[in-house]
Protein backbone atom coordinates (compact mmCIF):
# COMPACT_ATOMS: atom_id res chain seq x y z
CA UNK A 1 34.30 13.35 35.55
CA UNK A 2 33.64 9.60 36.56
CA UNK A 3 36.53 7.74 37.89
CA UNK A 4 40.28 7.85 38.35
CA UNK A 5 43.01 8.28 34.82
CA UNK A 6 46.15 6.41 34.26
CA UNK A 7 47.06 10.24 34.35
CA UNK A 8 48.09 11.25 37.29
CA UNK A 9 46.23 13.48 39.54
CA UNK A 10 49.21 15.21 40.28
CA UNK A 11 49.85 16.16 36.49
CA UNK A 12 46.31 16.66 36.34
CA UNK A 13 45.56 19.16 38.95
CA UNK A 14 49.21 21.05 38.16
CA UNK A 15 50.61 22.05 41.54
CA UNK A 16 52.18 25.37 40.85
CA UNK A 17 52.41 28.37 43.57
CA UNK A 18 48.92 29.56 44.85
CA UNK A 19 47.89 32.87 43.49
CA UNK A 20 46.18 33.34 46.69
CA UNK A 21 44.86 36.71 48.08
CA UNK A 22 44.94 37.94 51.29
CA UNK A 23 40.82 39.73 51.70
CA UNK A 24 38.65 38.62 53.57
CA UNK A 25 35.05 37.04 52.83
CA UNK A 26 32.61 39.90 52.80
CA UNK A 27 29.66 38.56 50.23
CA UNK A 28 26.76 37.20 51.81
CA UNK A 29 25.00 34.29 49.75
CA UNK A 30 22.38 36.43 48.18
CA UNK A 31 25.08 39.15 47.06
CA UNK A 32 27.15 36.24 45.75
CA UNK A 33 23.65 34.99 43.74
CA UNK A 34 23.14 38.81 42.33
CA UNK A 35 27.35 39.01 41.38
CA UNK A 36 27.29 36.69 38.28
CA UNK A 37 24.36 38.10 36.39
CA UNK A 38 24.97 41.55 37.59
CA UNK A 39 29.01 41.33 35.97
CA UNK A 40 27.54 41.10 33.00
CA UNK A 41 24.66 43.59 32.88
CA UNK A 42 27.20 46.15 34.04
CA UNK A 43 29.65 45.42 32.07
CA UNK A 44 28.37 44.16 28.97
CA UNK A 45 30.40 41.24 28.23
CA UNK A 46 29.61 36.97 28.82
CA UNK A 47 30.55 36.23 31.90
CA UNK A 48 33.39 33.44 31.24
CA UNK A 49 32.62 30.05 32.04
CA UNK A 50 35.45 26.97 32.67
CA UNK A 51 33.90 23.31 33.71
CA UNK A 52 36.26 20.68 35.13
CA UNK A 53 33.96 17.43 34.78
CA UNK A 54 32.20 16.54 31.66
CA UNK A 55 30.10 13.57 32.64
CA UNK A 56 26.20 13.47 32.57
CA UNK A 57 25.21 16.24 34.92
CA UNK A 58 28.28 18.56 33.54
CA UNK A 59 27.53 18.20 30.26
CA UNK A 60 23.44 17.89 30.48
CA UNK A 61 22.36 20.70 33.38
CA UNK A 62 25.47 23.11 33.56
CA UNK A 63 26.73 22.15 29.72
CA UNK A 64 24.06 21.76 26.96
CA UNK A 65 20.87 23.52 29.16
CA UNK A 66 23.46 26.97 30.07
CA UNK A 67 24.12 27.18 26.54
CA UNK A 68 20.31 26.86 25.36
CA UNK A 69 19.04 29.46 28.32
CA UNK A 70 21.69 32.14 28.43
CA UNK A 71 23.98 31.78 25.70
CA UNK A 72 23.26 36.02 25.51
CA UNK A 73 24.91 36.03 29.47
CA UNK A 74 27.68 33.48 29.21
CA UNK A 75 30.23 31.83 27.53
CA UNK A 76 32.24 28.64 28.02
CA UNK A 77 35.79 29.22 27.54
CA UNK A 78 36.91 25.85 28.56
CA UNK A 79 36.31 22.21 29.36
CA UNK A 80 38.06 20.18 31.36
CA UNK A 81 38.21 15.97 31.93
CA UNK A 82 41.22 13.46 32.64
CA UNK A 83 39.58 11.28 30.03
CA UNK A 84 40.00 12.65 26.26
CA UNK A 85 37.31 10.54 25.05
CA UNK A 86 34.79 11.54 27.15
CA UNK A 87 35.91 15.44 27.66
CA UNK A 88 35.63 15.17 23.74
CA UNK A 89 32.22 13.49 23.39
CA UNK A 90 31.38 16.04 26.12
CA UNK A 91 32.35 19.15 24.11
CA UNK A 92 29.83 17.84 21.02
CA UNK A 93 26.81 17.18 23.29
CA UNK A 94 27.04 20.22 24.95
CA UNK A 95 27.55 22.39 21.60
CA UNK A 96 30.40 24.08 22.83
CA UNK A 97 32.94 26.19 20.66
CA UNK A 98 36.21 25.98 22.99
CA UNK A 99 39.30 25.09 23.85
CA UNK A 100 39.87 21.24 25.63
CA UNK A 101 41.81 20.09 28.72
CA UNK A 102 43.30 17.51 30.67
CA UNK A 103 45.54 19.47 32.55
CA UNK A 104 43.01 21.66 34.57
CA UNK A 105 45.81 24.56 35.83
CA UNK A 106 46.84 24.74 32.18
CA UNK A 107 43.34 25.48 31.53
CA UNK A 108 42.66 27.88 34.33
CA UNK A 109 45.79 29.65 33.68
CA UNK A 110 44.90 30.05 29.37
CA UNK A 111 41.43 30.63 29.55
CA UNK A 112 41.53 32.98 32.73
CA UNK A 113 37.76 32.24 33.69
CA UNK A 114 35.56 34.00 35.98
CA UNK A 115 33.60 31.19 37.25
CA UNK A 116 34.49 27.53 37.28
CA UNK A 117 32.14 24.82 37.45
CA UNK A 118 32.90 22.02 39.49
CA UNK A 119 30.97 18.43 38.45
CA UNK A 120 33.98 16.12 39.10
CA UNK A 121 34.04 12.86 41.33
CA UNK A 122 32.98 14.15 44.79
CA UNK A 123 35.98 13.01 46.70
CA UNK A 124 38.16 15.37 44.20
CA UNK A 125 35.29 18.62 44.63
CA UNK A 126 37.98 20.49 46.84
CA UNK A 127 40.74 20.29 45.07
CA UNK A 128 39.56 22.10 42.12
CA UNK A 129 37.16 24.74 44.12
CA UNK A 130 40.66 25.63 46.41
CA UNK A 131 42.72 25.37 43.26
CA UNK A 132 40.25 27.80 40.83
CA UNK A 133 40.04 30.01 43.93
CA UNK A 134 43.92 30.35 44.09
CA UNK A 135 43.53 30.63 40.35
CA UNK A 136 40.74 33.37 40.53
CA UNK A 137 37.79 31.99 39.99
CA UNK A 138 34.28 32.50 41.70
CA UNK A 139 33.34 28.21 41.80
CA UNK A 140 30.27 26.69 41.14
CA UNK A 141 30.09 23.20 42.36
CA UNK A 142 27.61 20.09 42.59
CA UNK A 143 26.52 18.91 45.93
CA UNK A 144 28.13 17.37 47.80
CA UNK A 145 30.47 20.36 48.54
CA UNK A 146 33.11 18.01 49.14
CA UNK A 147 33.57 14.53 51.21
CA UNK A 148 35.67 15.01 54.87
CA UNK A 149 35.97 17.64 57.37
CA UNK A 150 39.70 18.25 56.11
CA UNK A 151 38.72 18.50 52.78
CA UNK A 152 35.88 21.62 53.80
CA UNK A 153 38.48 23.17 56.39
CA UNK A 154 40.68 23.28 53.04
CA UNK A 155 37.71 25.08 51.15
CA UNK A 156 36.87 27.69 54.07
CA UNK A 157 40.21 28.91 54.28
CA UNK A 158 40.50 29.46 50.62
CA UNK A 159 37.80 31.68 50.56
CA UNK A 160 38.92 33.56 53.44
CA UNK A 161 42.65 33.69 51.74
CA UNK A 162 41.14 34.57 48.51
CA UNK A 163 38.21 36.58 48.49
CA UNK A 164 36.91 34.43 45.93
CA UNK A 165 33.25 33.17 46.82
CA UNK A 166 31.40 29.29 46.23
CA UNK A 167 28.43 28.85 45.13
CA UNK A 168 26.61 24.96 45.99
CA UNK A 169 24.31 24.29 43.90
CA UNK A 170 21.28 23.02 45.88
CA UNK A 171 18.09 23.05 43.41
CA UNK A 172 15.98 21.26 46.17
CA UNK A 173 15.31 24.67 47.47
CA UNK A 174 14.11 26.08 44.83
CA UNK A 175 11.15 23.47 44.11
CA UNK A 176 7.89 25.83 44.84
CA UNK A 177 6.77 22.32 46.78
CA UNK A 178 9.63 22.92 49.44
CA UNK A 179 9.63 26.63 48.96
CA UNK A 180 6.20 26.36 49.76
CA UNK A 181 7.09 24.67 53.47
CA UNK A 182 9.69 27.12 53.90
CA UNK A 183 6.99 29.79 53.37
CA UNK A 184 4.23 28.34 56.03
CA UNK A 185 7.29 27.75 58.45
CA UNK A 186 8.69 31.33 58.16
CA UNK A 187 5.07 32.60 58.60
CA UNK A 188 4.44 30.66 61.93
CA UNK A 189 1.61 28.88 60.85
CA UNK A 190 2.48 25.98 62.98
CA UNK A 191 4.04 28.18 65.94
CA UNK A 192 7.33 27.41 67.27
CA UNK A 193 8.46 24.41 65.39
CA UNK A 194 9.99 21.65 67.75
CA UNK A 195 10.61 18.76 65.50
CA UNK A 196 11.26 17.18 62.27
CA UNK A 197 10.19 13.63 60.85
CA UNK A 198 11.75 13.56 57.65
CA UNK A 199 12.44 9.68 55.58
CA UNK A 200 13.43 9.57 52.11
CA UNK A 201 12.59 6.63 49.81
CA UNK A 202 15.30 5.92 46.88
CA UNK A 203 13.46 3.03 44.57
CA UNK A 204 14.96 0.01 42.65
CA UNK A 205 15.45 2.01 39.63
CA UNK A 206 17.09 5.57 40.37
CA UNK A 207 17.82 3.98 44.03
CA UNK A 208 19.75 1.06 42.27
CA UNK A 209 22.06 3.23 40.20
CA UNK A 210 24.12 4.36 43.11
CA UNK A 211 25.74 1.09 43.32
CA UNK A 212 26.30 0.78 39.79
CA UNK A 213 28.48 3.75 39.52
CA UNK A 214 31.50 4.95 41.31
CA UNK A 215 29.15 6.51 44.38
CA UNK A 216 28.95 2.51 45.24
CA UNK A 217 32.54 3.41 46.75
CA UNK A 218 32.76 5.70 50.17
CA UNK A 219 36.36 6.84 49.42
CA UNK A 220 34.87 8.55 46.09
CA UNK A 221 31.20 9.40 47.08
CA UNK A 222 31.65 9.91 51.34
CA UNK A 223 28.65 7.45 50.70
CA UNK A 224 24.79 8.22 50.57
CA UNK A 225 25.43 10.34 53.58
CA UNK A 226 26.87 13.08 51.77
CA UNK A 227 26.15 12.22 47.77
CA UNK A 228 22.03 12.38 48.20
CA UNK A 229 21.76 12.85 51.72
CA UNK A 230 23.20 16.21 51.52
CA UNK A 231 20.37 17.69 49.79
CA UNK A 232 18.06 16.82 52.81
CA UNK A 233 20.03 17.91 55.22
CA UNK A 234 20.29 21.45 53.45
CA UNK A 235 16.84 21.30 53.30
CA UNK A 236 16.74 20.85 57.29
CA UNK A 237 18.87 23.52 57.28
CA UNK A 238 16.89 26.13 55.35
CA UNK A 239 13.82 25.43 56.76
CA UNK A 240 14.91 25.36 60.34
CA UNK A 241 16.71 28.26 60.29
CA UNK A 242 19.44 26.71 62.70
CA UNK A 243 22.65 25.24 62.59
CA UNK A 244 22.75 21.40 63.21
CA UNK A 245 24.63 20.44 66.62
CA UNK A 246 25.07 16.82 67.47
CA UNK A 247 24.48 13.99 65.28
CA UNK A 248 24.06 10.04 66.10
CA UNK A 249 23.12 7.60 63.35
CA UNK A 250 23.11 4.05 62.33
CA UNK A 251 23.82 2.20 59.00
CA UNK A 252 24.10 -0.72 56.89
CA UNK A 253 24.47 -2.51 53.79
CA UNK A 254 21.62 -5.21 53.42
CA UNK A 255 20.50 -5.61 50.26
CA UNK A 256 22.82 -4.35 47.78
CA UNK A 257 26.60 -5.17 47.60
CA UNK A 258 27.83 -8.97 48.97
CA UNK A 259 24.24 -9.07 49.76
CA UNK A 260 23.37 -10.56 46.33
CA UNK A 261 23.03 -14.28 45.37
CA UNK A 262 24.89 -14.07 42.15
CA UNK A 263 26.81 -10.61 40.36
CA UNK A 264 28.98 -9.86 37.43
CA UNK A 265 31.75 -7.45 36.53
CA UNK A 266 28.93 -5.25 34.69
CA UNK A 267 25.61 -5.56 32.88
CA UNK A 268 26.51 -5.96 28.93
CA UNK A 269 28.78 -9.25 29.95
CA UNK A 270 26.38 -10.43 33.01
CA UNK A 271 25.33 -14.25 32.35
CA UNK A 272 23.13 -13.73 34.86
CA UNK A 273 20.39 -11.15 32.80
CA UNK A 274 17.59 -13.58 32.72
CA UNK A 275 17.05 -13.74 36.42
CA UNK A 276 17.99 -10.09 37.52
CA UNK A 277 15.62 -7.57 37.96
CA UNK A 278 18.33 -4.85 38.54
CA UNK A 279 19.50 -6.08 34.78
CA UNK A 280 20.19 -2.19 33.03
CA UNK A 281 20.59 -2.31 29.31
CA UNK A 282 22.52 0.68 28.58
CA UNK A 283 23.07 -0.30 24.88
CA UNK A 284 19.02 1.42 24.65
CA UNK A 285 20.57 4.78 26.14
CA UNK A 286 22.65 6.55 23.25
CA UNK A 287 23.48 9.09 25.33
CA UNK A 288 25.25 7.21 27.98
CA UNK A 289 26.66 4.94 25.32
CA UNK A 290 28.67 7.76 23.73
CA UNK A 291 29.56 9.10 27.05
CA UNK A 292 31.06 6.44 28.57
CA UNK A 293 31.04 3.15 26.74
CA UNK A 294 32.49 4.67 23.81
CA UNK A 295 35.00 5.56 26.53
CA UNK A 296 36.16 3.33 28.61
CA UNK A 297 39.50 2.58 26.46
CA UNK A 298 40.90 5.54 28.29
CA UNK A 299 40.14 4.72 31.92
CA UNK A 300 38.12 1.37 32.69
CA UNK A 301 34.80 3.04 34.18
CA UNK A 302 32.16 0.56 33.39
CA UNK A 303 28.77 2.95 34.10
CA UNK A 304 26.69 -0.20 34.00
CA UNK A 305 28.50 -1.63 36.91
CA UNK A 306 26.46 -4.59 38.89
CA UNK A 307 24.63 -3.54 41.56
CA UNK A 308 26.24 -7.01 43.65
CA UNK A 309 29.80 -6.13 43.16
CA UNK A 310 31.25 -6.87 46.39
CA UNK A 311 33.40 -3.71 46.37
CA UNK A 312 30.32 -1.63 47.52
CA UNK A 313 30.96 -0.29 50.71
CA UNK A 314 28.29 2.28 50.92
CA UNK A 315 25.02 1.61 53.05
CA UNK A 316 21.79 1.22 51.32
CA UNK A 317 19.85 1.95 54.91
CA UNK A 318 20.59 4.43 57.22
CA UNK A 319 18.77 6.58 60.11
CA UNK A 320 20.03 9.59 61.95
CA UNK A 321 19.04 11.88 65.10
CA UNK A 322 20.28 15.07 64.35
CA UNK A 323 19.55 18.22 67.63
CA UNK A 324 19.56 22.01 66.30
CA UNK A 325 21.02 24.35 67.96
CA UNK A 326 17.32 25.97 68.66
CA UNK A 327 16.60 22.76 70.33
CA UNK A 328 14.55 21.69 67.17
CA UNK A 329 15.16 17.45 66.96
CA UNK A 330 15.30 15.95 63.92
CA UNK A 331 14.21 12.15 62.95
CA UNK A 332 15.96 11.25 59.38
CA UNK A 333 15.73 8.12 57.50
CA UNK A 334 16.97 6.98 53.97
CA UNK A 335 16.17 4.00 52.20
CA UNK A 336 17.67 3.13 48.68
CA UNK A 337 15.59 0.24 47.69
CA UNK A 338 12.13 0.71 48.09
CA UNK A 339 9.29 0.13 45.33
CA UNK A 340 8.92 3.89 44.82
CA UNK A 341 10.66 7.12 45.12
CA UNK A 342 9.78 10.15 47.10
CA UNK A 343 9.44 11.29 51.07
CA UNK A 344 7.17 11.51 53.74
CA UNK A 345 7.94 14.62 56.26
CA UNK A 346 6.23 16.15 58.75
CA UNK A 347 6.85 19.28 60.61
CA UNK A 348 6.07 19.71 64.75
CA UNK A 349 5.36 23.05 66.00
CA UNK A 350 3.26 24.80 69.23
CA UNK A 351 0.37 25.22 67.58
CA UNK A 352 0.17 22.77 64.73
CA UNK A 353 2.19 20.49 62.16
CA UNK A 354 2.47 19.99 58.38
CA UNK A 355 2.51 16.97 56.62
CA UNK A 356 3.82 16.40 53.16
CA UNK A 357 4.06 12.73 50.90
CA UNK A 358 5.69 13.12 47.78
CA UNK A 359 6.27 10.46 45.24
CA UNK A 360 8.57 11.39 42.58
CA UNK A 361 8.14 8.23 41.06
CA UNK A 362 4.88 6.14 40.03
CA UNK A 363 2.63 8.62 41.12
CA UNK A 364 -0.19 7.53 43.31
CA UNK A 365 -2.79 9.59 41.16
CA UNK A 366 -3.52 11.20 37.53
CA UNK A 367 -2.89 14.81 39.62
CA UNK A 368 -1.24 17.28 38.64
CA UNK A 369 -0.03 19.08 42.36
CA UNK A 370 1.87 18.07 45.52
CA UNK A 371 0.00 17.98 48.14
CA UNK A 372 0.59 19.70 51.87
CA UNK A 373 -1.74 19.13 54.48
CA UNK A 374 -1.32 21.76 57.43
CA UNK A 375 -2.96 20.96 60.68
CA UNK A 376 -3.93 23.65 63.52
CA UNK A 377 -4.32 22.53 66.58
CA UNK A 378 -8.21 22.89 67.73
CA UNK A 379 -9.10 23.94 64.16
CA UNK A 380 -9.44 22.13 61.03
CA UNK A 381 -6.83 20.75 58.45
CA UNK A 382 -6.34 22.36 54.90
CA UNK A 383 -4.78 21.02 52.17
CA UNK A 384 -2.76 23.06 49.83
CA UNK A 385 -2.69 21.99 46.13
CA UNK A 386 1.18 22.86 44.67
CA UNK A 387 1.81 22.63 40.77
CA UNK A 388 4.38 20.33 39.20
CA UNK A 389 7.64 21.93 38.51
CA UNK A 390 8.36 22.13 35.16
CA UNK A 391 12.26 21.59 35.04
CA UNK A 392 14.20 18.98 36.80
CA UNK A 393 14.20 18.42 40.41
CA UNK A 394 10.57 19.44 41.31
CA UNK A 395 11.00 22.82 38.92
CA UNK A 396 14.04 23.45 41.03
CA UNK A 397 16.78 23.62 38.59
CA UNK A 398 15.33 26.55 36.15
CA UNK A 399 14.89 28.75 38.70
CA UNK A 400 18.57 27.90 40.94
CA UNK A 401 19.87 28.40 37.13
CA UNK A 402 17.89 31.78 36.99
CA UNK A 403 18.91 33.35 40.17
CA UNK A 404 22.83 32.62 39.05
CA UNK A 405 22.39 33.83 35.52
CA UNK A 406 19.86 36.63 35.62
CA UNK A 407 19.96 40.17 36.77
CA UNK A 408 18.48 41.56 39.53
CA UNK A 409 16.75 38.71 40.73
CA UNK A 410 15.52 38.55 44.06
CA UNK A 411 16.23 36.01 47.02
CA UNK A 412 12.99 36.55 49.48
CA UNK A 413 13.27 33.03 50.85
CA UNK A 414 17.70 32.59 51.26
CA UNK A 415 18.04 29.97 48.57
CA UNK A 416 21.07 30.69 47.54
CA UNK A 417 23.81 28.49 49.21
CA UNK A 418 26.96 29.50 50.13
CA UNK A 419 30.12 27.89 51.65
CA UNK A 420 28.64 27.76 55.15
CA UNK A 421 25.54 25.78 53.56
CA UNK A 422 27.47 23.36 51.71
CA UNK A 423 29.60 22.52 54.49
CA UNK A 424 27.06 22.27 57.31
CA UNK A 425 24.74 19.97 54.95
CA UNK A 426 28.14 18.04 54.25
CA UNK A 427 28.95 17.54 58.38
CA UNK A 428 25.78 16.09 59.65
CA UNK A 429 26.78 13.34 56.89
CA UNK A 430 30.06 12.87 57.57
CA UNK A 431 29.20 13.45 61.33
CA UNK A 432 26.68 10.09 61.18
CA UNK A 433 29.65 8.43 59.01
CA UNK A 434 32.07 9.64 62.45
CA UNK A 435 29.25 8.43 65.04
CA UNK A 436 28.97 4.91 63.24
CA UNK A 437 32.51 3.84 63.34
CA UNK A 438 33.18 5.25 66.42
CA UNK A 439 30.07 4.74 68.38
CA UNK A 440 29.89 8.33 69.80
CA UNK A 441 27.73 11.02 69.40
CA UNK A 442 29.59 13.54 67.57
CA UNK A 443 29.46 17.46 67.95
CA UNK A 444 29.46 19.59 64.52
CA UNK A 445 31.46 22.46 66.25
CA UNK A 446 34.29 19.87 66.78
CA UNK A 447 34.75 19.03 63.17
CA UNK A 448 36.04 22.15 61.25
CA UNK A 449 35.94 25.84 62.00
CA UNK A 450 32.39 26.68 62.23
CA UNK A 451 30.51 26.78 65.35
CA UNK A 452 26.29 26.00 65.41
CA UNK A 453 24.46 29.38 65.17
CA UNK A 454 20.81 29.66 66.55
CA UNK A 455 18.77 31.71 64.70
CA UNK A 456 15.02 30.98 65.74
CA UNK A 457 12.17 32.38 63.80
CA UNK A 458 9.30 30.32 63.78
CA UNK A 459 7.56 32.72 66.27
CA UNK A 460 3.83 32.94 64.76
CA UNK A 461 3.48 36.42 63.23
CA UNK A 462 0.68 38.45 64.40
């Protein structure tokens, strides 16, 4: 779903009585990862799919790619958008034979589904995760989780009331580049690890399309802290092994945004093509066209917004400290303009340090690996060789889609994500977005209900 109806929410997200429950939270993550897949090899039947969101994720990685891969485990029993063109549009690119929505508790109440997907603008995440909870439905949502410390208070006592679990779908950790780190971490090959360097690079292509589209605006994104940054930060996460504790950051806007010497309402009516590099002919992407040109009758989203509009109020440069609960300090950077795309990390410890350079874009070199280079202190460096992925976000999203869909499958290295994990990667972004307007350092355990946990590992095993 990609930007606000003449439909109003409140007719749109029905507000009946909850259908709440009163257990409490048992699953871990990894039992929550085995439930789906195991539902239906014990029972025999599809496990019953809903989606509220049919834009270009919904419809591409959890619409048309489910159906291709496990159309033998699942079925979709109902699709949900508050714009009828596009929910429409959606239905035929993702092959679907079901009912249509644009009343999402009329859905949830006709179809009865056991898992919702969640792929809706991320400012509106919680209301449908809390809402299919109440409704009783396990919820599989996009990152970000959701956009405020309110809104993931909201989310952590649904589960609680309802006993009904949510999965966050965090494919980064399932790229066998990062899996890889998490592996050399978890075997102490650096010792004790002590600190992070970690700066992520978005370019003037994939970089620039944040501030076309409606993440350009903080009140429906949170901003780059939570839309991308929250994949980072979960990253941190899992390969710390500790909860974040205190966060202090710094941000601006200076080069998207007012920042521009000339702009336009969007791209197909910009007089101003010649001269702009940032100039995005969407007319040459079909896909897109259908989607949401064909579209915007019903709502007014223009997806080839200008990239100079000056309602952008996101940053496009940002840098945060962020201090583990372990004591492990963290150095983060994100830049969403720079001539390629990719990271540069590197990884402290007691007896050593890894360094990793990715570019996900232009690649440096005809290779066919990423690259880590582990150092030992008083010995010599090695350099391990990892294969391209070969799905979508570093070979990440086949196998997140695999652990949720197939029976039995195991979870050596904690990649599955629960609630806890999308809301801790969620407050060290809102926490920088807190420590920038206010100016003080701000302490995760004083946002919602969950309190830092240490849990250090990176002892080297003998």
């Amino acid at each position: 779903m990609e930007t606000n109806h003449p439909m109003s929410r409140r007719r749109f997200l029905a507000t009946t009585g909850a259908l709440a429950g009163t257990a409490l939270l048992t699953s871990t993550p990894a039992a929550h990862a085995e439930s789906f897949a195991n539902q239906v090899k014990n029972t025999g039947n599809k496990l019953r799919l809903a989606m509220v969101g049919t834009g270009h994720r919904g419809t591409g990685m959890w619409g048309k790619e489910l159906l291709r891969e496990y159309s033998d485990r699942m079925e979709f029993v109902g699709l949900c958008d508050i714009n009828p063109g596009r929910l429409e549009t959606g239905k035929r690119l993702i092959g679907a034979d079901c009912p249509t929505f644009t009343d999402f508790e009329k859905m949830m109440k006709e179809t009865k589904p056991d898992v919702l997907i969640v792929t809706t603008v991320d400012n509106t995440h919680d209301e449908f995760i809390v809402k299919g909870m109440e409704m009783g439905a396990d919820i599989i949502t996009e990152k970000p989780m959701t956009t405020d410390e309110k809104k993931i208070q909201r989310i952590l006592d649904a589960e609680e009331r309802t006993s009904k679990t949510c999965r966050v779908t965090f494919n980064y950790r399932y790229s066998p580049h990062r899996a890889k780190i998490w592996e050399l971490l978890h075997n102490g090959e650096i010792g004790e690890l002590t600190s992070v360097d970690f700066h992520w690079y978005l370019d003037t292509s994939h970089g620039a399309d944040y501030f076309r589209r409606w993440h350009r605006l903080v009140e429906k994104s949170g901003s780059l802290w939570l839309h991308k940054a929250s994949h980072h930060f979960d990253l941190l996460n899992w390969w710390i092994d500790s909860d974040p504790e205190t966060v202090y950051a710094l941000g601006q806007l200076n080069f998207y945004g007012k920042n521009g010497s000339f702009r336009a309402e969007n791209c197909r009516t910009c007089p101003h093509t010649a001269p702009c590099p940032f100039f995005f002919d969407m007319t040459k992407n079909q896909r897109l066209m259908d989607l949401y040109a064909a579209n915007e009758s019903y709502d007014g989203y223009l997806r080839d917004g200008c990239v100079f509009k000056t309602d952008i109020n996101i940053f496009d440069k940002m840098a945060a400290t962020i201090q583990y609960a372990n004591g492990v300090q963290v150095s983060y950077s994100l830049t969403a303009y720079s001539p390629y795309e990719g990271y540069r990390i590197a990884f402290n410890g007691t007896d050593g340090r890894i360094d990793a350079w990715i570019q996900e874009s232009k690649p440096v070199s005809d290779a066919n690996y990423d690259e880590i280079v582990l150092f030992r202190n008083f010995g010599k460096r090695q350099y391990i060789h990892i294969p391209f992925g070969t799905s979508g976000h570093g070979g990440g999203d086949k196998l997140l889609k695999d652990q949720i869909f197939l029976p039995n499958t195991p979870d050596p290295m904690k990649q599955c994500a629960n609630t806890r994990d999308g809301a801790l990667s969620c407050l060290i972004g809102i926490a920088a977005r807190n420590n920038i307007a206010s100016g003080q350092v701000v302490n995760i355990g004083d946002l919602t209900s969950i309190q830092p946990e240490v849990e250090k590992r990176y002892k080297r095993i003998l």
